[in-house]
PDB file of N, CA and C in Angstrom:
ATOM      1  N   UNK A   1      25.101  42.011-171.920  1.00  0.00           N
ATOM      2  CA  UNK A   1      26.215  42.286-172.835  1.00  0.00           C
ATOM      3  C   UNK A   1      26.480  41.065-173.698  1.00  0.00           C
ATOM      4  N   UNK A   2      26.823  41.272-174.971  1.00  0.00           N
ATOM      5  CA  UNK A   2      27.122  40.125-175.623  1.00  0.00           C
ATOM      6  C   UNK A   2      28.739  40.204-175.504  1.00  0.00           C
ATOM      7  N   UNK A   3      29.235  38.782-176.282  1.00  0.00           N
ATOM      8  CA  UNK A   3      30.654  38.650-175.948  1.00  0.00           C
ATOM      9  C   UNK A   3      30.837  37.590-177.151  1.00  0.00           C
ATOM     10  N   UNK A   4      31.988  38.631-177.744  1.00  0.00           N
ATOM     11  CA  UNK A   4      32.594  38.226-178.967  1.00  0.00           C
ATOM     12  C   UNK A   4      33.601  38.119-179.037  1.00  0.00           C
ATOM     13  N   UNK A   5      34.263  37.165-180.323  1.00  0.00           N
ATOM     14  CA  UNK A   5      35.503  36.496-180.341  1.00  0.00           C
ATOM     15  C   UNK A   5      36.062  37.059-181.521  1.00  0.00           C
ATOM     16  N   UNK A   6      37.163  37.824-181.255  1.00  0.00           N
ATOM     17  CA  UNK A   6      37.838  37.968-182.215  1.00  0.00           C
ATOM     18  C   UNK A   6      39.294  37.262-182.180  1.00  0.00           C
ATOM     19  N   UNK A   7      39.675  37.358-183.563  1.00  0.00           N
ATOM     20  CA  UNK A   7      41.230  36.279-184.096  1.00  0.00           C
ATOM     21  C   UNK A   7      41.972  38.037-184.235  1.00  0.00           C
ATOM     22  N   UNK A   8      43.129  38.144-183.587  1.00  0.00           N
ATOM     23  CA  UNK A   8      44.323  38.804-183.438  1.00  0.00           C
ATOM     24  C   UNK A   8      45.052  38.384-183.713  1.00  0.00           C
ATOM     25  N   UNK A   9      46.403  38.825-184.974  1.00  0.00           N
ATOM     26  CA  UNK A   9      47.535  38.202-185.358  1.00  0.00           C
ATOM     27  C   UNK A   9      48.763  38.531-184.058  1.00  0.00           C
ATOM     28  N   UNK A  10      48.532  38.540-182.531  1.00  0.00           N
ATOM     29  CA  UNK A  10      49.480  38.422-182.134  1.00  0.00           C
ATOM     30  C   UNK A  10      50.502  37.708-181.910  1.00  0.00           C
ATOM     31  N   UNK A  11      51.758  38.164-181.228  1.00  0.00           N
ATOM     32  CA  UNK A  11      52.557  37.209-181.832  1.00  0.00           C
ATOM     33  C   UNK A  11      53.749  37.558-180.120  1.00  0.00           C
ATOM     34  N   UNK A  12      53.189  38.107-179.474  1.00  0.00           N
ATOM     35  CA  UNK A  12      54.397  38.357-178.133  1.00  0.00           C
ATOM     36  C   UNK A  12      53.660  38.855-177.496  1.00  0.00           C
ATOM     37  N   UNK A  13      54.135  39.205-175.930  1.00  0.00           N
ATOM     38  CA  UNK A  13      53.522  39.745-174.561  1.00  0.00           C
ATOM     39  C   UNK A  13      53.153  41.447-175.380  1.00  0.00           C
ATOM     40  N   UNK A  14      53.896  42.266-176.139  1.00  0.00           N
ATOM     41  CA  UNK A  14      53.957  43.404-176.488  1.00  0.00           C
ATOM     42  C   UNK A  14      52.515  43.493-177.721  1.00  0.00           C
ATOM     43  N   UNK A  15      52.064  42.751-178.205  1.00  0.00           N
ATOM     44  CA  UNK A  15      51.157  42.807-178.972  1.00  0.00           C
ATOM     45  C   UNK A  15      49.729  42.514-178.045  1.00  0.00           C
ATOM     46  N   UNK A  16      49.500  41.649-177.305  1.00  0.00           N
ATOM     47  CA  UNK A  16      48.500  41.786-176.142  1.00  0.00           C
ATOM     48  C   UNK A  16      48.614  42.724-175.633  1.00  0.00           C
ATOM     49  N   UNK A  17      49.950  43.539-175.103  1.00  0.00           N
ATOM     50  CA  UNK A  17      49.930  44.684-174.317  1.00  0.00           C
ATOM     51  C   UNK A  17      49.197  45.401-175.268  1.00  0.00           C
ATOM     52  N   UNK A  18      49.537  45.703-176.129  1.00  0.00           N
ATOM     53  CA  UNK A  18      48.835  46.842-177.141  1.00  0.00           C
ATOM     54  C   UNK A  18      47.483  46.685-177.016  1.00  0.00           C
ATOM     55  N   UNK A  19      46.987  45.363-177.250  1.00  0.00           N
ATOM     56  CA  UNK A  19      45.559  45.437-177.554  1.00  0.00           C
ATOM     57  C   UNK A  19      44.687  45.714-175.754  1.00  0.00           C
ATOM     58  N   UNK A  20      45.572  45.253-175.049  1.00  0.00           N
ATOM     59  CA  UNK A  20      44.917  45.593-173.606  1.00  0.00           C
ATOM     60  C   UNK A  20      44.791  47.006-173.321  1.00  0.00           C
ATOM     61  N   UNK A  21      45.931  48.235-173.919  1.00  0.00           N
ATOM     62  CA  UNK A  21      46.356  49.710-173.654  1.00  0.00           C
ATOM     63  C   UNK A  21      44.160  49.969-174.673  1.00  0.00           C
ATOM     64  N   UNK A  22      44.523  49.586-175.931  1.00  0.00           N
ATOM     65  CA  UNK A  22      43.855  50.350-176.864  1.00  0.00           C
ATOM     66  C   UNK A  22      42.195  50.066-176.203  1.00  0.00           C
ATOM     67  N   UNK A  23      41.829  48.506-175.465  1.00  0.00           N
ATOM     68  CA  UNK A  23      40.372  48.296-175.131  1.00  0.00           C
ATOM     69  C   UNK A  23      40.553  48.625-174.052  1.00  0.00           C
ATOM     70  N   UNK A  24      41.402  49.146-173.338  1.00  0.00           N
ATOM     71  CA  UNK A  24      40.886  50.122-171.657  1.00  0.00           C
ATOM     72  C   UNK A  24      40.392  51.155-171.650  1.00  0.00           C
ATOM     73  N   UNK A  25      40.934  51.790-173.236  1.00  0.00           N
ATOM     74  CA  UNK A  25      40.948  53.262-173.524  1.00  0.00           C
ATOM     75  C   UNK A  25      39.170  53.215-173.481  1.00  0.00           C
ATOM     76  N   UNK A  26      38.226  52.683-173.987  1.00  0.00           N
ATOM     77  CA  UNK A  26      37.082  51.839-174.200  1.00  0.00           C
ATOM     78  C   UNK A  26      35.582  52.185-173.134  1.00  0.00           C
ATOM     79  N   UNK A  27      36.434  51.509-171.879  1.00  0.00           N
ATOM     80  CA  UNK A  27      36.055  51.709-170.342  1.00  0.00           C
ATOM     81  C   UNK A  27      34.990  50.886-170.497  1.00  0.00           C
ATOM     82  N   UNK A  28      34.478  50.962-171.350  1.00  0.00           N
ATOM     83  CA  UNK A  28      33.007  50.183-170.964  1.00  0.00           C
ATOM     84  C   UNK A  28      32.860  48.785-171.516  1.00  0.00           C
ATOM     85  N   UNK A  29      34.290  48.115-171.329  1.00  0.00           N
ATOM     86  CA  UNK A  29      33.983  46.808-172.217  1.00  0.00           C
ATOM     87  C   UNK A  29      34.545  45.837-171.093  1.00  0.00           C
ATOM     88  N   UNK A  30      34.615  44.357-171.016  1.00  0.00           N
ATOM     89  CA  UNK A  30      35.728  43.383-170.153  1.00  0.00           C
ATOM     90  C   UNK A  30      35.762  42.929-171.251  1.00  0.00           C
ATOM     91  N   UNK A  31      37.301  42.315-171.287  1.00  0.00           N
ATOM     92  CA  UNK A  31      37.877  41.377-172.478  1.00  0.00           C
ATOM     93  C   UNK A  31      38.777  40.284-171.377  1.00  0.00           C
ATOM     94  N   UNK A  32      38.879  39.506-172.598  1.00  0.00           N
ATOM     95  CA  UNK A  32      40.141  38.370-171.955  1.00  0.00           C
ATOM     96  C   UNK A  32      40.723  37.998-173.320  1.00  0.00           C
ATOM     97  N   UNK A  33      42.493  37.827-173.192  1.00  0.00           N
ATOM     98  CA  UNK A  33      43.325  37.469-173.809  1.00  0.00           C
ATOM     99  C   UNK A  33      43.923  36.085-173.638  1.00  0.00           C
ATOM    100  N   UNK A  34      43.885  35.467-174.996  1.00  0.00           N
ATOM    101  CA  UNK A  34      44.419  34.466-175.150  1.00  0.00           C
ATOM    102  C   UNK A  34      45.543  34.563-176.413  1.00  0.00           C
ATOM    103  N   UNK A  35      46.954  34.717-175.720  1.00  0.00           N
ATOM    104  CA  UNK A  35      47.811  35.223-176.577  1.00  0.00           C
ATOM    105  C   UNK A  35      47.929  33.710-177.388  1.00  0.00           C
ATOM    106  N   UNK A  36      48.035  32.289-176.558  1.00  0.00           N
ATOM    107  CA  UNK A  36      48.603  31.320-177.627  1.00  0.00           C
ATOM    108  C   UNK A  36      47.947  31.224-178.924  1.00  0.00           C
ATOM    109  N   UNK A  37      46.539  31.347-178.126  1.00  0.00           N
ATOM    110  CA  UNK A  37      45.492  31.120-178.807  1.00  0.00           C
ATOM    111  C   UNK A  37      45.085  32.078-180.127  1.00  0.00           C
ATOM    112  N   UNK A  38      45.432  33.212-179.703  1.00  0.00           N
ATOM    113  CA  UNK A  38      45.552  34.590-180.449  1.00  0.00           C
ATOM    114  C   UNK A  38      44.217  34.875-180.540  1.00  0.00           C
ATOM    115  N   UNK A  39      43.271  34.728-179.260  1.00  0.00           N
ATOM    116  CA  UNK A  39      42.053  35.060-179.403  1.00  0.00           C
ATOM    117  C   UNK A  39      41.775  36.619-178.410  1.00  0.00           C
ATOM    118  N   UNK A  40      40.695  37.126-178.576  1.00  0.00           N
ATOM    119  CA  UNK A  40      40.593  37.922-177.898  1.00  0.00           C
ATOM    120  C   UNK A  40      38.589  37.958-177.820  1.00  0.00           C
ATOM    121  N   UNK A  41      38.481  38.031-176.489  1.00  0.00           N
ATOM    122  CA  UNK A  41      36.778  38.098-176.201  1.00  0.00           C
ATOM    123  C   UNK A  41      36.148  39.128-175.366  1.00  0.00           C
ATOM    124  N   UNK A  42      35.432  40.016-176.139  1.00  0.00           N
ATOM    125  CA  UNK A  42      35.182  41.170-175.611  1.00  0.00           C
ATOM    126  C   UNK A  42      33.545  41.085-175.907  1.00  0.00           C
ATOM    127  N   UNK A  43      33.519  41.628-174.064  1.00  0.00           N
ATOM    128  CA  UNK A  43      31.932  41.717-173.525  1.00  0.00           C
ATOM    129  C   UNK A  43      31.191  43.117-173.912  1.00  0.00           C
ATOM    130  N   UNK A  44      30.435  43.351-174.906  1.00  0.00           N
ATOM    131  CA  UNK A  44      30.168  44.725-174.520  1.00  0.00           C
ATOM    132  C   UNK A  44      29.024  45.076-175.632  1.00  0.00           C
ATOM    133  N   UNK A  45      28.406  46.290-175.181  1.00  0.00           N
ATOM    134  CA  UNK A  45      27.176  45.797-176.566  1.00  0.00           C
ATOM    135  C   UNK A  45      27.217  47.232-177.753  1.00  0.00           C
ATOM    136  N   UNK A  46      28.428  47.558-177.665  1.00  0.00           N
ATOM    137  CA  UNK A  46      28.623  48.096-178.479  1.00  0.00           C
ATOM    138  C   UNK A  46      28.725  47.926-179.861  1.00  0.00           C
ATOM    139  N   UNK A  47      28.832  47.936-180.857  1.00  0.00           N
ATOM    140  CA  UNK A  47      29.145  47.535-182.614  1.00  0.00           C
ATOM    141  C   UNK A  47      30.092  46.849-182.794  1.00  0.00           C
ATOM    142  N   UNK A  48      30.012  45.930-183.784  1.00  0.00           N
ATOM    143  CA  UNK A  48      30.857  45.001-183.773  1.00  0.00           C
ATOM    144  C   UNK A  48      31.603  45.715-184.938  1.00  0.00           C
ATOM    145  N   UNK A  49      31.480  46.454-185.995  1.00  0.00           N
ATOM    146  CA  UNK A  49      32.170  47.238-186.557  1.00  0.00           C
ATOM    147  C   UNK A  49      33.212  48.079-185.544  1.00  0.00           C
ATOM    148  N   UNK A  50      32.655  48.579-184.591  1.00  0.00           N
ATOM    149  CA  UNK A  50      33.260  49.743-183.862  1.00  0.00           C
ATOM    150  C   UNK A  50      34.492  49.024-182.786  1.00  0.00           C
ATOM    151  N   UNK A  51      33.623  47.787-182.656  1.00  0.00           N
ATOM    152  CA  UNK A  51      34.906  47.032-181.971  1.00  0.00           C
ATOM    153  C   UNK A  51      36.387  46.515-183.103  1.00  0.00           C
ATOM    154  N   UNK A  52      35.818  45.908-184.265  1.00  0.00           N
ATOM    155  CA  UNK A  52      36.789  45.613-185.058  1.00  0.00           C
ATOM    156  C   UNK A  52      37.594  46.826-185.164  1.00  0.00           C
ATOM    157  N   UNK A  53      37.420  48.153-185.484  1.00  0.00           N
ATOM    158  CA  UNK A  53      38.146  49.146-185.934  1.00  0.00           C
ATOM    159  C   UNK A  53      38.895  49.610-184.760  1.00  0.00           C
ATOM    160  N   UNK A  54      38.514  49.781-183.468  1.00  0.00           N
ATOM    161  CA  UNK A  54      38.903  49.415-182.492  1.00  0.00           C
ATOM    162  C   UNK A  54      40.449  48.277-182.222  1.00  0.00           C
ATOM    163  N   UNK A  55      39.978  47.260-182.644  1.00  0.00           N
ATOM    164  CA  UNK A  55      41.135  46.447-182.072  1.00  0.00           C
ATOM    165  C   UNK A  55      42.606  46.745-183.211  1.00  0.00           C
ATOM    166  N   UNK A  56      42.028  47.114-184.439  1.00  0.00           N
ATOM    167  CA  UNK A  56      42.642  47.301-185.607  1.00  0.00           C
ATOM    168  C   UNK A  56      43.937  48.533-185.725  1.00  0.00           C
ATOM    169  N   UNK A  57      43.302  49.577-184.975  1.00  0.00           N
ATOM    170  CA  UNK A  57      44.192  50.849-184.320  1.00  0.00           C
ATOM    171  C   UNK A  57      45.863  50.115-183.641  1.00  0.00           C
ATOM    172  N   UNK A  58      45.802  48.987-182.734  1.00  0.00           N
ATOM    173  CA  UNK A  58      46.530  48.166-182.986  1.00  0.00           C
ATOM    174  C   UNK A  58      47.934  47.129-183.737  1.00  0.00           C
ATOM    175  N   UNK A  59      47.441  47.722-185.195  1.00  0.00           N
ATOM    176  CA  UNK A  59      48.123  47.608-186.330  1.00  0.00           C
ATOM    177  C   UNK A  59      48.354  46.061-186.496  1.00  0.00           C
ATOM    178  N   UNK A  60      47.501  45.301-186.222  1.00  0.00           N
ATOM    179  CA  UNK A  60      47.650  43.727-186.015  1.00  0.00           C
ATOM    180  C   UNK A  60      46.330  43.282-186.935  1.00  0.00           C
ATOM    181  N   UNK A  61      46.673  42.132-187.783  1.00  0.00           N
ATOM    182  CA  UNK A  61      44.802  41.762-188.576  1.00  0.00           C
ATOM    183  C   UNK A  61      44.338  41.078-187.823  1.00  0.00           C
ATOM    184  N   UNK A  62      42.953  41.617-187.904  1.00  0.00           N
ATOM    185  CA  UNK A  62      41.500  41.367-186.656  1.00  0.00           C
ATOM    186  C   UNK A  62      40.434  40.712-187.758  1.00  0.00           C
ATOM    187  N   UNK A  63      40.241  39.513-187.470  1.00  0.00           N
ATOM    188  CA  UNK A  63      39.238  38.197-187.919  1.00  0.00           C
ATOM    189  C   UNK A  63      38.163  38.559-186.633  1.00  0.00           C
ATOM    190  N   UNK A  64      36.973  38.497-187.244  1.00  0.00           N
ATOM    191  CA  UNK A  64      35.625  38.545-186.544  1.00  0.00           C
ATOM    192  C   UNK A  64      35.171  36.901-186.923  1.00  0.00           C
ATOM    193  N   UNK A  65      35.101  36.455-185.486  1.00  0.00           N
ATOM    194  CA  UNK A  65      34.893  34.848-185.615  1.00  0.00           C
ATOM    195  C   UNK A  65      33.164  34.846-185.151  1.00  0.00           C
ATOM    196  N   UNK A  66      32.578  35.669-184.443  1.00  0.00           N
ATOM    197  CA  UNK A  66      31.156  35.598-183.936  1.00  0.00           C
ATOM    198  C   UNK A  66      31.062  35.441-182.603  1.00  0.00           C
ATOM    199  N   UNK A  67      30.102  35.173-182.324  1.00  0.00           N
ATOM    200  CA  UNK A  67      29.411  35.977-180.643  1.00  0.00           C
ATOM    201  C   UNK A  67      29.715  34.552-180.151  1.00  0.00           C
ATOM    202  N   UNK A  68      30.522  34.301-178.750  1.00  0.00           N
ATOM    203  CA  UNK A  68      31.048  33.403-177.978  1.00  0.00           C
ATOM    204  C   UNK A  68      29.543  33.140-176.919  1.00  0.00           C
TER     205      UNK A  68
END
């Protein structure tokens, strides 16, 4: 699996919650949250399009930083 870093404009526990609800929905991915950081790194070898649009459902802007 590859594992990529995306930039999330979160900004509280309720905006990670969101993005944790929307990549479970997923099943086939592991992520880890870094709210200070406002990063988010998701394992999975799915599209990196499909992941951006994905985290985006969210309603938060999603920066594709590249493969961690």
């Amino acid at each position: 699996m590859t594992k990529h870093e995306f930039e999330v404009a979160m900004t509280c526990e309720g905006c990670s919650g969101a993005v944790t609800r929307i990549l479970n929905k997923l099943g086939d991915v592991k992520f880890e949250i870094d709210l200070a950081k406002k990063l988010v790194w998701i394992e999975s070898d799915r599209d990196v399009d499909a992941l951006m649009e994905t985290l985006k459902k969210c309603g938060k802007e999603v920066k594709y930083n590249g493969i961690k």
